[in-house]
PDB file of N, CA and C in Angstrom:
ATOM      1  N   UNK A   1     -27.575   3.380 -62.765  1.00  0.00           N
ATOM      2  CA  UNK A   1     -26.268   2.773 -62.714  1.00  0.00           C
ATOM      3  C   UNK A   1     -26.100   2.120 -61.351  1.00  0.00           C
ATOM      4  N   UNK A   2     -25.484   0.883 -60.926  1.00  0.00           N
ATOM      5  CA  UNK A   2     -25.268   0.441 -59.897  1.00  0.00           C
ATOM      6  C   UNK A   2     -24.066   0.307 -60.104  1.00  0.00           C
ATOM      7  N   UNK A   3     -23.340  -0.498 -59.003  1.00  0.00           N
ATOM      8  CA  UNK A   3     -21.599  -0.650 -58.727  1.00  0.00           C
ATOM      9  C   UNK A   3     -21.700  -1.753 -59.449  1.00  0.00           C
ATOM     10  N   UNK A   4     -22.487  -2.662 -60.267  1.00  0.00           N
ATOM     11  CA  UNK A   4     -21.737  -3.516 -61.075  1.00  0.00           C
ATOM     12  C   UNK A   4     -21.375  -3.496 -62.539  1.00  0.00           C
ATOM     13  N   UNK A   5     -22.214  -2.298 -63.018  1.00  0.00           N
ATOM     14  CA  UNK A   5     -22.232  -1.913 -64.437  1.00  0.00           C
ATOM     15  C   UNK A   5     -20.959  -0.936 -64.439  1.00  0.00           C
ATOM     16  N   UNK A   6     -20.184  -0.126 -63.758  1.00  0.00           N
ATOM     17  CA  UNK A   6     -18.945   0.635 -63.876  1.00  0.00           C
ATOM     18  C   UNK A   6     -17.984  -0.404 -63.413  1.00  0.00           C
ATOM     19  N   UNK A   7     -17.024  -0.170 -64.003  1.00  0.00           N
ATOM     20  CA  UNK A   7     -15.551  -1.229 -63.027  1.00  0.00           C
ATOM     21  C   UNK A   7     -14.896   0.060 -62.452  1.00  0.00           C
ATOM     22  N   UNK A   8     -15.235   1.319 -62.307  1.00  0.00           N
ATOM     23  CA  UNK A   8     -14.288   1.958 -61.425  1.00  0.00           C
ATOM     24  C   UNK A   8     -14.919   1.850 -60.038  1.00  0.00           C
ATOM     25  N   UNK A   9     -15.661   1.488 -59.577  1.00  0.00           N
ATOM     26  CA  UNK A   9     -16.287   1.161 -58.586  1.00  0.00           C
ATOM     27  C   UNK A   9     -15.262   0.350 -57.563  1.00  0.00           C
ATOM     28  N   UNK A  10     -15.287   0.182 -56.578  1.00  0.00           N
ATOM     29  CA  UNK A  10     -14.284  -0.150 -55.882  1.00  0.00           C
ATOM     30  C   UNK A  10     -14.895  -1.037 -54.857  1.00  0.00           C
ATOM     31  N   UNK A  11     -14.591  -1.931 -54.224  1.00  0.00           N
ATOM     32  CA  UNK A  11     -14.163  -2.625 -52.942  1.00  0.00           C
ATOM     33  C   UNK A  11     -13.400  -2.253 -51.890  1.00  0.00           C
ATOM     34  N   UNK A  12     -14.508  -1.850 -50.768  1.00  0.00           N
ATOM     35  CA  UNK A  12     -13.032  -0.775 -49.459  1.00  0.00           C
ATOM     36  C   UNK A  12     -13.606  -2.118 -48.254  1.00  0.00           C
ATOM     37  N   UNK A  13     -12.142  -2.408 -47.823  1.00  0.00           N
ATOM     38  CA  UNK A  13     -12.132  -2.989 -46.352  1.00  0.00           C
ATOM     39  C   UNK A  13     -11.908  -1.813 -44.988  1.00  0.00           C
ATOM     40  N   UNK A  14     -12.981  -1.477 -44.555  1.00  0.00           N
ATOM     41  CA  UNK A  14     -12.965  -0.997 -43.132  1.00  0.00           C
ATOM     42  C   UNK A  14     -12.558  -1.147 -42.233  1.00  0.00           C
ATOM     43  N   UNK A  15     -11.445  -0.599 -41.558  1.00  0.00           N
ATOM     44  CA  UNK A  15     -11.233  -0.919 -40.099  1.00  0.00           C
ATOM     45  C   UNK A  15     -11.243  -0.061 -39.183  1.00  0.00           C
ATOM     46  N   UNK A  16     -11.485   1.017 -39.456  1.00  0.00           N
ATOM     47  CA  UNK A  16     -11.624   2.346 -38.360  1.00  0.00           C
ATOM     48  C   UNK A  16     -12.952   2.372 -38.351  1.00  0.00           C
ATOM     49  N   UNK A  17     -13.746   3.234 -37.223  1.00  0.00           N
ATOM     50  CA  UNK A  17     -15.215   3.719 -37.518  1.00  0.00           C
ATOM     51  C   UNK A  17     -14.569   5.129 -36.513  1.00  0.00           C
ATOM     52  N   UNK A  18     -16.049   6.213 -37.466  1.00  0.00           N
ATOM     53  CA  UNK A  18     -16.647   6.328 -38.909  1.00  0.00           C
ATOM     54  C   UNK A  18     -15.767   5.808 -40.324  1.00  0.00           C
ATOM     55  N   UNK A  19     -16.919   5.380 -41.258  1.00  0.00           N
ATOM     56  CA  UNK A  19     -16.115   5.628 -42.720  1.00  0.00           C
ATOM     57  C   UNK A  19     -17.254   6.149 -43.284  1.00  0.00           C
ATOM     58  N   UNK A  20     -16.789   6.736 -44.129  1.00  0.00           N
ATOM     59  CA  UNK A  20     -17.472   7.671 -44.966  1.00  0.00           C
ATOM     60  C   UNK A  20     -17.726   7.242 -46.503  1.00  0.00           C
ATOM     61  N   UNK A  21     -18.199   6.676 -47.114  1.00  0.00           N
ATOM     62  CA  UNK A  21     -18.526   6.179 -48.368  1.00  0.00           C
ATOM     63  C   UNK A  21     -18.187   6.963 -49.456  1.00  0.00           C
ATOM     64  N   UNK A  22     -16.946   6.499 -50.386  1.00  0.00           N
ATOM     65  CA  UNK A  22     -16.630   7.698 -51.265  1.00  0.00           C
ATOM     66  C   UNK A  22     -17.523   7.439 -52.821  1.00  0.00           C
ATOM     67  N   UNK A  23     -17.057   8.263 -53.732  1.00  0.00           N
ATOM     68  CA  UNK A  23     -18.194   8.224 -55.091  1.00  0.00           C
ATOM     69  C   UNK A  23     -17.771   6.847 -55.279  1.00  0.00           C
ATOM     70  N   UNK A  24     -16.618   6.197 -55.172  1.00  0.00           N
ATOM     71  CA  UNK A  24     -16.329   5.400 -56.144  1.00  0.00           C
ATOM     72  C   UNK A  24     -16.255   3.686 -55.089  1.00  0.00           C
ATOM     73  N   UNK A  25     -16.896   4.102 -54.318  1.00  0.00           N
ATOM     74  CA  UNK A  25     -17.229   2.735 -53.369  1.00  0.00           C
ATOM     75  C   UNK A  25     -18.015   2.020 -53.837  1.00  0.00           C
ATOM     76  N   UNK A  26     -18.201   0.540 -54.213  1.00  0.00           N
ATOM     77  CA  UNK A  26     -19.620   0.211 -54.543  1.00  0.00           C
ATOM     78  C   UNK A  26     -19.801  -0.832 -53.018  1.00  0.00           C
ATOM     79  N   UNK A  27     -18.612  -1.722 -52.858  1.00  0.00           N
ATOM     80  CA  UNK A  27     -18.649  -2.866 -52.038  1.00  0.00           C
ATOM     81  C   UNK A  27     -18.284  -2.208 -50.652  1.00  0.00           C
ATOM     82  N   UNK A  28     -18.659  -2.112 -49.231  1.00  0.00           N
ATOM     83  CA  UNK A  28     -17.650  -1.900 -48.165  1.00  0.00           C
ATOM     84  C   UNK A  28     -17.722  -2.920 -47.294  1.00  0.00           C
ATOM     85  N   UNK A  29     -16.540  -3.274 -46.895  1.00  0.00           N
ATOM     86  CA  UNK A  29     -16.747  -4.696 -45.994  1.00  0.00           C
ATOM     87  C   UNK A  29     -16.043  -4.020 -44.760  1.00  0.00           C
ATOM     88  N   UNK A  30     -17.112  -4.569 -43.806  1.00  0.00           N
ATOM     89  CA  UNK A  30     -16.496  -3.795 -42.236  1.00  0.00           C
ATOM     90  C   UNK A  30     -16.077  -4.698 -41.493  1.00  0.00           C
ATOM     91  N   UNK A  31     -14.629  -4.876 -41.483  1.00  0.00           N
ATOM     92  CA  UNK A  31     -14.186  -5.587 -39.891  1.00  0.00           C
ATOM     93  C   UNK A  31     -13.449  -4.794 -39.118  1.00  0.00           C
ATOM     94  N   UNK A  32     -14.364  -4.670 -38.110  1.00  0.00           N
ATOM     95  CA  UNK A  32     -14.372  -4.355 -37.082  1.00  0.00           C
ATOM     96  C   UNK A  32     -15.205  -4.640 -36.196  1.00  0.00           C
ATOM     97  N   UNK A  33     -14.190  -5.662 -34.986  1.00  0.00           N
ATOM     98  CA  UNK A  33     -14.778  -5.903 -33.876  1.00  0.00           C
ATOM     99  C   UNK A  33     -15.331  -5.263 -32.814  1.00  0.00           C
ATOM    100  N   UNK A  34     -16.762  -4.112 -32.830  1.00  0.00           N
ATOM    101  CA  UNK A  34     -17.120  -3.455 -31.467  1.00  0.00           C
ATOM    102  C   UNK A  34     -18.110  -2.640 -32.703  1.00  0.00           C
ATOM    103  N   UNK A  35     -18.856  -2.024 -31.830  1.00  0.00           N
ATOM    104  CA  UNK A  35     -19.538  -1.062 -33.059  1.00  0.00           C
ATOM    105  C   UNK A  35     -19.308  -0.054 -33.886  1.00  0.00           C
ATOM    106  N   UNK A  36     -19.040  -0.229 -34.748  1.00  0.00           N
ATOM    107  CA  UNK A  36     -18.714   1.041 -36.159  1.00  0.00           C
ATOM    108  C   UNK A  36     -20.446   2.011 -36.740  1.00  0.00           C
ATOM    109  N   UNK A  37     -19.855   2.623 -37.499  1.00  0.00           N
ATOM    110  CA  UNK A  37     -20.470   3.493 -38.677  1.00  0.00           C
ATOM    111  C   UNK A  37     -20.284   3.691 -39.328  1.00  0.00           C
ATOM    112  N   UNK A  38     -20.922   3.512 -41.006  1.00  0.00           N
ATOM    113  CA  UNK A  38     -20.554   3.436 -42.183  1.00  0.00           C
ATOM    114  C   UNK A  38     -21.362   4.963 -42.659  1.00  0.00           C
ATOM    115  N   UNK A  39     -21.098   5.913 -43.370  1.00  0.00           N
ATOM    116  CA  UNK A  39     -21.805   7.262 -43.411  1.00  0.00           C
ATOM    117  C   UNK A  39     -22.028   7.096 -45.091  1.00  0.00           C
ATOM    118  N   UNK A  40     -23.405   6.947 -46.034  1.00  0.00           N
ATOM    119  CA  UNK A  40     -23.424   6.884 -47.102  1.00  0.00           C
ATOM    120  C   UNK A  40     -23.388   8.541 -47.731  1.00  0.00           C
ATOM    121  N   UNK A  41     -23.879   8.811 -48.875  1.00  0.00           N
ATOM    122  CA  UNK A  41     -23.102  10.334 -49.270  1.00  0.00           C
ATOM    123  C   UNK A  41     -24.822  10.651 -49.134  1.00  0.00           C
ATOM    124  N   UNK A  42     -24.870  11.628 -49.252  1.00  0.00           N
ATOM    125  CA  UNK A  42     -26.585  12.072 -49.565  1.00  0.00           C
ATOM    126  C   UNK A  42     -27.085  11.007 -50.820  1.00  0.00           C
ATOM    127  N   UNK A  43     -28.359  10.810 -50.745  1.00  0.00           N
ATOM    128  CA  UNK A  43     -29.210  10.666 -52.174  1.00  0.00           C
ATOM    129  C   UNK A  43     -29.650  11.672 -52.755  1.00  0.00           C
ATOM    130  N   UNK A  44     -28.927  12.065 -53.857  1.00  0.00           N
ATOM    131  CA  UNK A  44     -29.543  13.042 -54.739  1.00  0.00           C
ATOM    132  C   UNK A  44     -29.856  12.409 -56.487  1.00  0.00           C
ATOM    133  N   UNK A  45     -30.116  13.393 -56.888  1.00  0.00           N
ATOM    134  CA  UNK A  45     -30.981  13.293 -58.450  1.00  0.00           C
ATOM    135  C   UNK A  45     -28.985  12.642 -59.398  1.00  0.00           C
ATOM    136  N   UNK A  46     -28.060  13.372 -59.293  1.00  0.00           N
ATOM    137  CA  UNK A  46     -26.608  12.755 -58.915  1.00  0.00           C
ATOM    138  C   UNK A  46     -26.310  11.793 -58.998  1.00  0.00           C
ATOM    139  N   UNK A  47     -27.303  10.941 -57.995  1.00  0.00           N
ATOM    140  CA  UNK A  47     -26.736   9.137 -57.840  1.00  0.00           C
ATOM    141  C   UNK A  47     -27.733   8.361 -57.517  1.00  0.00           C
ATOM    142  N   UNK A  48     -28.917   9.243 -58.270  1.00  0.00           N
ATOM    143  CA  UNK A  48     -30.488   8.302 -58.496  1.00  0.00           C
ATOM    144  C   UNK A  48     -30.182   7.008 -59.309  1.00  0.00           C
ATOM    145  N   UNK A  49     -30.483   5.713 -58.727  1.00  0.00           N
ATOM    146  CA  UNK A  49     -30.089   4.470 -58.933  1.00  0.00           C
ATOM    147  C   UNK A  49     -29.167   3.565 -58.734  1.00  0.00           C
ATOM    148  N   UNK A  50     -28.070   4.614 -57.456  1.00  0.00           N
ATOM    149  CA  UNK A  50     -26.686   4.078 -57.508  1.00  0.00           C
ATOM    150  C   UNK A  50     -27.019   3.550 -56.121  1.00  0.00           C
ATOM    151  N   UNK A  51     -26.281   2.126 -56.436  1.00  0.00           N
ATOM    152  CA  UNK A  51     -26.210   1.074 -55.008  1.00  0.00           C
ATOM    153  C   UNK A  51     -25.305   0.563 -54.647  1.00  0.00           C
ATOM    154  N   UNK A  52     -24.765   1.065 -53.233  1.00  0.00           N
ATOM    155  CA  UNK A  52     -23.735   0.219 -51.957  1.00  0.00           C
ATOM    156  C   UNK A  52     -24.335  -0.877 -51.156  1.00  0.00           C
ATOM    157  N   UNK A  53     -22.954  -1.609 -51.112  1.00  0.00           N
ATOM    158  CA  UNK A  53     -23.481  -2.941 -50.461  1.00  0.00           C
ATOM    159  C   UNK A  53     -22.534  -2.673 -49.263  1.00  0.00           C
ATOM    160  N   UNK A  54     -22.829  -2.856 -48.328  1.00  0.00           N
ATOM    161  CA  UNK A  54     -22.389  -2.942 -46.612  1.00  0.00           C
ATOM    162  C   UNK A  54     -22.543  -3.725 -45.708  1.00  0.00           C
ATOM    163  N   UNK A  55     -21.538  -4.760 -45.435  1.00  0.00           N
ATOM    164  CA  UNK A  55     -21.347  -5.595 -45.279  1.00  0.00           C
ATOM    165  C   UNK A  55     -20.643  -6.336 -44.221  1.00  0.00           C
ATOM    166  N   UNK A  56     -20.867  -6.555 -42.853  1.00  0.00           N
ATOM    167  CA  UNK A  56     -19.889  -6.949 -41.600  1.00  0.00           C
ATOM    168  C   UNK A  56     -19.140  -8.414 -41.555  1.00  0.00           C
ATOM    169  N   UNK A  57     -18.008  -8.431 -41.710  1.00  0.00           N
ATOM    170  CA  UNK A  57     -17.018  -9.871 -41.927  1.00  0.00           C
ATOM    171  C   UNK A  57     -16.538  -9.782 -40.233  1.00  0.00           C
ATOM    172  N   UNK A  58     -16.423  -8.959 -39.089  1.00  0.00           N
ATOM    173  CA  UNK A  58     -16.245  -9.233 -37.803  1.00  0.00           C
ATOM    174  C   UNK A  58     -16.807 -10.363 -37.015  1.00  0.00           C
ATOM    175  N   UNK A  59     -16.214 -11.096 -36.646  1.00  0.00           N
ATOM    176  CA  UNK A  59     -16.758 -11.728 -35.492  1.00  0.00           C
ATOM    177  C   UNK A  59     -17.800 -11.452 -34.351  1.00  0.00           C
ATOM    178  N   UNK A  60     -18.149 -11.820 -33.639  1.00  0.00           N
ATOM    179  CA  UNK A  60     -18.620 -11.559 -32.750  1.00  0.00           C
ATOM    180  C   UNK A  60     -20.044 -10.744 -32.741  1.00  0.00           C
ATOM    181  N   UNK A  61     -20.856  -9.817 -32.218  1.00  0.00           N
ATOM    182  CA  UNK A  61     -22.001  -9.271 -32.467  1.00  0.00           C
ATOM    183  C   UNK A  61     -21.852  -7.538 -32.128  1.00  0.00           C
ATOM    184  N   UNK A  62     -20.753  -7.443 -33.110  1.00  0.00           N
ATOM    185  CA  UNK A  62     -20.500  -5.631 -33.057  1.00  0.00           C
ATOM    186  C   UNK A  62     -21.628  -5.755 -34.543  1.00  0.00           C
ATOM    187  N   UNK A  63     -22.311  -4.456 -34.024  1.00  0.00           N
ATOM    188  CA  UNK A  63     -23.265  -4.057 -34.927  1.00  0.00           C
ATOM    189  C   UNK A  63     -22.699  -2.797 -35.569  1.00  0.00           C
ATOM    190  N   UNK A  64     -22.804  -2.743 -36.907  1.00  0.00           N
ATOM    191  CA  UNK A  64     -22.913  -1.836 -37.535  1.00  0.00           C
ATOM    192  C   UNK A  64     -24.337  -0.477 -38.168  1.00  0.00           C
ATOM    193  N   UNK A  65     -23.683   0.519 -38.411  1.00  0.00           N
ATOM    194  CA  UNK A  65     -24.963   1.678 -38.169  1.00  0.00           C
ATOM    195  C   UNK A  65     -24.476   2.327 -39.420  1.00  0.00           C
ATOM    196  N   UNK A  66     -25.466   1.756 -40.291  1.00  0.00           N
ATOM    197  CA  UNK A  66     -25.277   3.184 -41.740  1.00  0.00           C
ATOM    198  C   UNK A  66     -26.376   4.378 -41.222  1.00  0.00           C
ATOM    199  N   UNK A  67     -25.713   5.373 -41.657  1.00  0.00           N
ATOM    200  CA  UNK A  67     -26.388   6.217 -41.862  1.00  0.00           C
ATOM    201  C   UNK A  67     -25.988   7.345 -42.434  1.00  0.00           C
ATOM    202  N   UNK A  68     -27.246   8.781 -42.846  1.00  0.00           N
ATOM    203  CA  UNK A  68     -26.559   9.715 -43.715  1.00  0.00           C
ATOM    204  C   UNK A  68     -27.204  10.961 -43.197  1.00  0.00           C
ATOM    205  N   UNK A  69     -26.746  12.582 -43.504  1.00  0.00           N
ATOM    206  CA  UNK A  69     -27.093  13.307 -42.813  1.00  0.00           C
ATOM    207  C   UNK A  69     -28.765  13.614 -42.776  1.00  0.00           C
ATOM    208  N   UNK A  70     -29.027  13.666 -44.078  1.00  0.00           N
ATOM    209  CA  UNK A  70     -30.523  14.341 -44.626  1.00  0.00           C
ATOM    210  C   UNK A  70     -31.540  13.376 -45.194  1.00  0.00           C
ATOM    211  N   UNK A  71     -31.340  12.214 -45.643  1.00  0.00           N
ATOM    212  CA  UNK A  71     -31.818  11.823 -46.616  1.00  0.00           C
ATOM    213  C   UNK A  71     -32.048  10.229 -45.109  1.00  0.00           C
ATOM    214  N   UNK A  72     -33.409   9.736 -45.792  1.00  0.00           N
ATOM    215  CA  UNK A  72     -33.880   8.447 -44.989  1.00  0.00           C
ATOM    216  C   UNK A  72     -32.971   6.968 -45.656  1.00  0.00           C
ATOM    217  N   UNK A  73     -33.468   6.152 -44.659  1.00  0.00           N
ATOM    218  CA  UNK A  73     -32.942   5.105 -45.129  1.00  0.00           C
ATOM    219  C   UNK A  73     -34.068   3.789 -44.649  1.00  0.00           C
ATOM    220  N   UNK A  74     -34.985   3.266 -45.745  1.00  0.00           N
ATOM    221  CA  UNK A  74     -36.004   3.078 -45.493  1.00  0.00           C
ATOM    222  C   UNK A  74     -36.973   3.958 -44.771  1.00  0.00           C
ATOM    223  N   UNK A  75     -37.305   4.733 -44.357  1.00  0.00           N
ATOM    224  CA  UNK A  75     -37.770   5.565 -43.806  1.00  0.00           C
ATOM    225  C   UNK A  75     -37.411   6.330 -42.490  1.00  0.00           C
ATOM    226  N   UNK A  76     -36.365   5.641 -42.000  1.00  0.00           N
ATOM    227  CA  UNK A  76     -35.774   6.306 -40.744  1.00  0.00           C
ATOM    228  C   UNK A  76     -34.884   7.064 -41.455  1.00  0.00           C
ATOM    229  N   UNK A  77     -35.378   7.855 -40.385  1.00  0.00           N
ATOM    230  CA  UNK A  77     -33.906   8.885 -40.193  1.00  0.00           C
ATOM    231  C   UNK A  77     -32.715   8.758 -40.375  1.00  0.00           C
ATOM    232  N   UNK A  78     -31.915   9.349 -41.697  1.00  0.00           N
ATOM    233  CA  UNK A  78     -30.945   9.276 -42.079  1.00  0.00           C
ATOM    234  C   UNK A  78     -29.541   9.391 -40.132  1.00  0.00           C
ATOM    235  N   UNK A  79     -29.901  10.278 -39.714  1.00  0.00           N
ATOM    236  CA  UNK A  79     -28.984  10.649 -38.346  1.00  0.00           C
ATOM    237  C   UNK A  79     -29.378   9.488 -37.065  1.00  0.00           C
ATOM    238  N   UNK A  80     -30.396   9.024 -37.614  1.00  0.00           N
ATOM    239  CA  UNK A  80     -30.691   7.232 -36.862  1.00  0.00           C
ATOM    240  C   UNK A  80     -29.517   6.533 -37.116  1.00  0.00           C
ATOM    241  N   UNK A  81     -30.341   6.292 -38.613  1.00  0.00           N
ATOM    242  CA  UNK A  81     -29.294   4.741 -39.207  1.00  0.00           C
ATOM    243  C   UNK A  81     -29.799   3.817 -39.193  1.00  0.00           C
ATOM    244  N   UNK A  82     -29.536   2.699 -39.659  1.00  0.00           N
ATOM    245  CA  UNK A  82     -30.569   1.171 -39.866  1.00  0.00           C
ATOM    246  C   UNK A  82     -28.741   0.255 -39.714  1.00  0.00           C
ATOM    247  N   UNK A  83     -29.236  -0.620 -38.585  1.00  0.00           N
ATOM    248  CA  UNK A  83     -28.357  -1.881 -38.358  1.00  0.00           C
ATOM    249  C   UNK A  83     -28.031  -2.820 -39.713  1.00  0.00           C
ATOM    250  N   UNK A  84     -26.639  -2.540 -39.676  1.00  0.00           N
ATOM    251  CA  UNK A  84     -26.444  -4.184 -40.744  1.00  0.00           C
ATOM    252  C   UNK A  84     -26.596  -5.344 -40.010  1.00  0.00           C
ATOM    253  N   UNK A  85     -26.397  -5.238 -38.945  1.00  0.00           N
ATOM    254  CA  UNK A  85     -26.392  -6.985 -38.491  1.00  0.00           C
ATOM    255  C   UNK A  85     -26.766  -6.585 -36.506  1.00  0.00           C
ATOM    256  N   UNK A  86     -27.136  -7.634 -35.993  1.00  0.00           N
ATOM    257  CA  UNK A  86     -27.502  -7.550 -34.525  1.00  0.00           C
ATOM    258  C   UNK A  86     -26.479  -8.299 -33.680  1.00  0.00           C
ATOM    259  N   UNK A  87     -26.524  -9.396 -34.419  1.00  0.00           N
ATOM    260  CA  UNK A  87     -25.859 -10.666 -33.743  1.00  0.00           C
ATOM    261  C   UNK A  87     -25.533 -11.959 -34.604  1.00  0.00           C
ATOM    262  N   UNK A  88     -24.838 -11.502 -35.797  1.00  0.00           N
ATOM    263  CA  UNK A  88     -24.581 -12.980 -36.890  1.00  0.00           C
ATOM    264  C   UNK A  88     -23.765 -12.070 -37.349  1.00  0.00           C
ATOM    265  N   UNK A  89     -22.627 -12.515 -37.320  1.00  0.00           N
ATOM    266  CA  UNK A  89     -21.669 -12.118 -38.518  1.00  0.00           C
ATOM    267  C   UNK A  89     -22.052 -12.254 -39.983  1.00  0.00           C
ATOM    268  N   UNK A  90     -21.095 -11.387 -40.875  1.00  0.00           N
ATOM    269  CA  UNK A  90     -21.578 -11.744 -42.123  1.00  0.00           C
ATOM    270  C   UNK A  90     -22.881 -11.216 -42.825  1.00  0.00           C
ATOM    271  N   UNK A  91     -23.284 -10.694 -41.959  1.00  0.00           N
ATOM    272  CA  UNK A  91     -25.015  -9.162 -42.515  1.00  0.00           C
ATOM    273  C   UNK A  91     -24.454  -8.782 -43.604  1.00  0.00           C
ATOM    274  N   UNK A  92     -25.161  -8.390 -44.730  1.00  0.00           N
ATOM    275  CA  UNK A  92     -24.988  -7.365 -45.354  1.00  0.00           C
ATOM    276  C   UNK A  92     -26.183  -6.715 -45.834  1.00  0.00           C
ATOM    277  N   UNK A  93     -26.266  -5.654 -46.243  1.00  0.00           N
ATOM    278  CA  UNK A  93     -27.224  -5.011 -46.611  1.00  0.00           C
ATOM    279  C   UNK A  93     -26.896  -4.434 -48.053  1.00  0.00           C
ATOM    280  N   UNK A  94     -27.536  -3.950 -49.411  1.00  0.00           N
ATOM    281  CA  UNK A  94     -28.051  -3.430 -49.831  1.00  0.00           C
ATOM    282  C   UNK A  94     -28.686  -2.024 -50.264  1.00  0.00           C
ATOM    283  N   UNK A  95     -28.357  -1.187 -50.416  1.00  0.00           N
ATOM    284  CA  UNK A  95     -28.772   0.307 -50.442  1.00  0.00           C
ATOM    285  C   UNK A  95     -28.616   0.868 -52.262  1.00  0.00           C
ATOM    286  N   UNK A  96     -30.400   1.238 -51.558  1.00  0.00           N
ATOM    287  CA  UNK A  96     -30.137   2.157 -53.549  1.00  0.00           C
ATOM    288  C   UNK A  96     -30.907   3.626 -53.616  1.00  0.00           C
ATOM    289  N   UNK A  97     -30.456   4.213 -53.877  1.00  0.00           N
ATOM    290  CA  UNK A  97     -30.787   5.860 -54.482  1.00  0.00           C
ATOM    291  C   UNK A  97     -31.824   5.898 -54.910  1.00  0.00           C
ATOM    292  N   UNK A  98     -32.721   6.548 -54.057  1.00  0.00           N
ATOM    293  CA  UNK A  98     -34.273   7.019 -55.240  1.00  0.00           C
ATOM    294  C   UNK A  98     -33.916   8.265 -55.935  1.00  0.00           C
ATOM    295  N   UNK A  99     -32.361   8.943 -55.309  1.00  0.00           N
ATOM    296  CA  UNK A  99     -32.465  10.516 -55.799  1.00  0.00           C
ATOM    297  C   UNK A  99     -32.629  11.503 -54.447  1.00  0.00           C
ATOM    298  N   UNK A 100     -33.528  10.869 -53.582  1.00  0.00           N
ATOM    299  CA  UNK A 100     -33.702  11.960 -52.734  1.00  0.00           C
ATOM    300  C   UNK A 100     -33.749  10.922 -51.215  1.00  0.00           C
ATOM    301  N   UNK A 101     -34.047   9.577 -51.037  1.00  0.00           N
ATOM    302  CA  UNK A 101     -33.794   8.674 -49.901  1.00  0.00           C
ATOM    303  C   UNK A 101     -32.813   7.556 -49.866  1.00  0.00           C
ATOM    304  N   UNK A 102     -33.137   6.690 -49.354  1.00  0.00           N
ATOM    305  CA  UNK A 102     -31.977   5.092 -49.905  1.00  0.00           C
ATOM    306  C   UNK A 102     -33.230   4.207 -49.440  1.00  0.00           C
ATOM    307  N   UNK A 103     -33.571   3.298 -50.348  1.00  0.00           N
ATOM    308  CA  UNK A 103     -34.305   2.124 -50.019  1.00  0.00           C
ATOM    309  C   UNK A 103     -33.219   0.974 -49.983  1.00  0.00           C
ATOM    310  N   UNK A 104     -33.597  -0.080 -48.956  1.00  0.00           N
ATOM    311  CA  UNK A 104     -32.724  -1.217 -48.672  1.00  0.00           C
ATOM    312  C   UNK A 104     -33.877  -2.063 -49.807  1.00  0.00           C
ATOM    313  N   UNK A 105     -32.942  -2.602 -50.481  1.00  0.00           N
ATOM    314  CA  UNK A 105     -33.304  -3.865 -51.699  1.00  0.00           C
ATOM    315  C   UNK A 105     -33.068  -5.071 -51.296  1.00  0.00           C
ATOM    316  N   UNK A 106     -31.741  -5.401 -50.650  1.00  0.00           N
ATOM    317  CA  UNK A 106     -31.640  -6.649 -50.433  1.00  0.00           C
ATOM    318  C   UNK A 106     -30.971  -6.854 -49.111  1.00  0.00           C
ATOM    319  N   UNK A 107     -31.003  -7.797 -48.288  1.00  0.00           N
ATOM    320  CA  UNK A 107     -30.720  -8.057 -46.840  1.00  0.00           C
ATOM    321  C   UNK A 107     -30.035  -9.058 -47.181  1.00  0.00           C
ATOM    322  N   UNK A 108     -29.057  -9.390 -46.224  1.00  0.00           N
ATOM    323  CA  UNK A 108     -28.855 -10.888 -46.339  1.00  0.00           C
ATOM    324  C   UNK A 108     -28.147 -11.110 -45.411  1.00  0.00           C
TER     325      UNK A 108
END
């Protein structure tokens, strides 16, 4: 299941950091100007196949940092995190559930 096959899936605009990714998030768009953190839920067997998109609409070159407690994200360390964006507004990333990590699918 991904966030486009349910319609309870939701669209959240960010403006505090941390946010915490709830079940029913599919889209999160972060503005916020300076650096934030977006916290995805674990990957488990649960929400094997389920994908958030995370996404920076801020100006300027505040970087954003997903990350999650246990589980990798591409292979780093979930308590790392992997950058949505460096220096271009408008990053988004991609994230999908193997069940037990998050592989990034699509960049953009």
């Amino acid at each position: 299941m991904s966030g486009l096959d349910d319609y309870a899936f939701t669209t959240t605009t960010v403006t505090t950091t941390p946010y915490t990714v709830t079940a029913s998030d599919y889209m999160v768009i972060v503005n916020i100007n300076g650096a934030s953190v977006v916290n995805l839920p674990q990957a488990t067997a649960n929400n094997l196949g389920r994908v958030y998109v995370v996404k920076q609409v801020a100006s300027g070159a505040a970087a954003v940092t997903v990350k999650t407690t246990t589980s990798t994200i591409d292979g780093t360390a979930g308590a790392t995190g992997v950058l949505v964006k460096a220096a271009n507004a408008n990053g988004a990333q991609h994230y999908l559930s193997d069940g037990t990590n998050y592989q990034i699918i699509c960049v953009q």
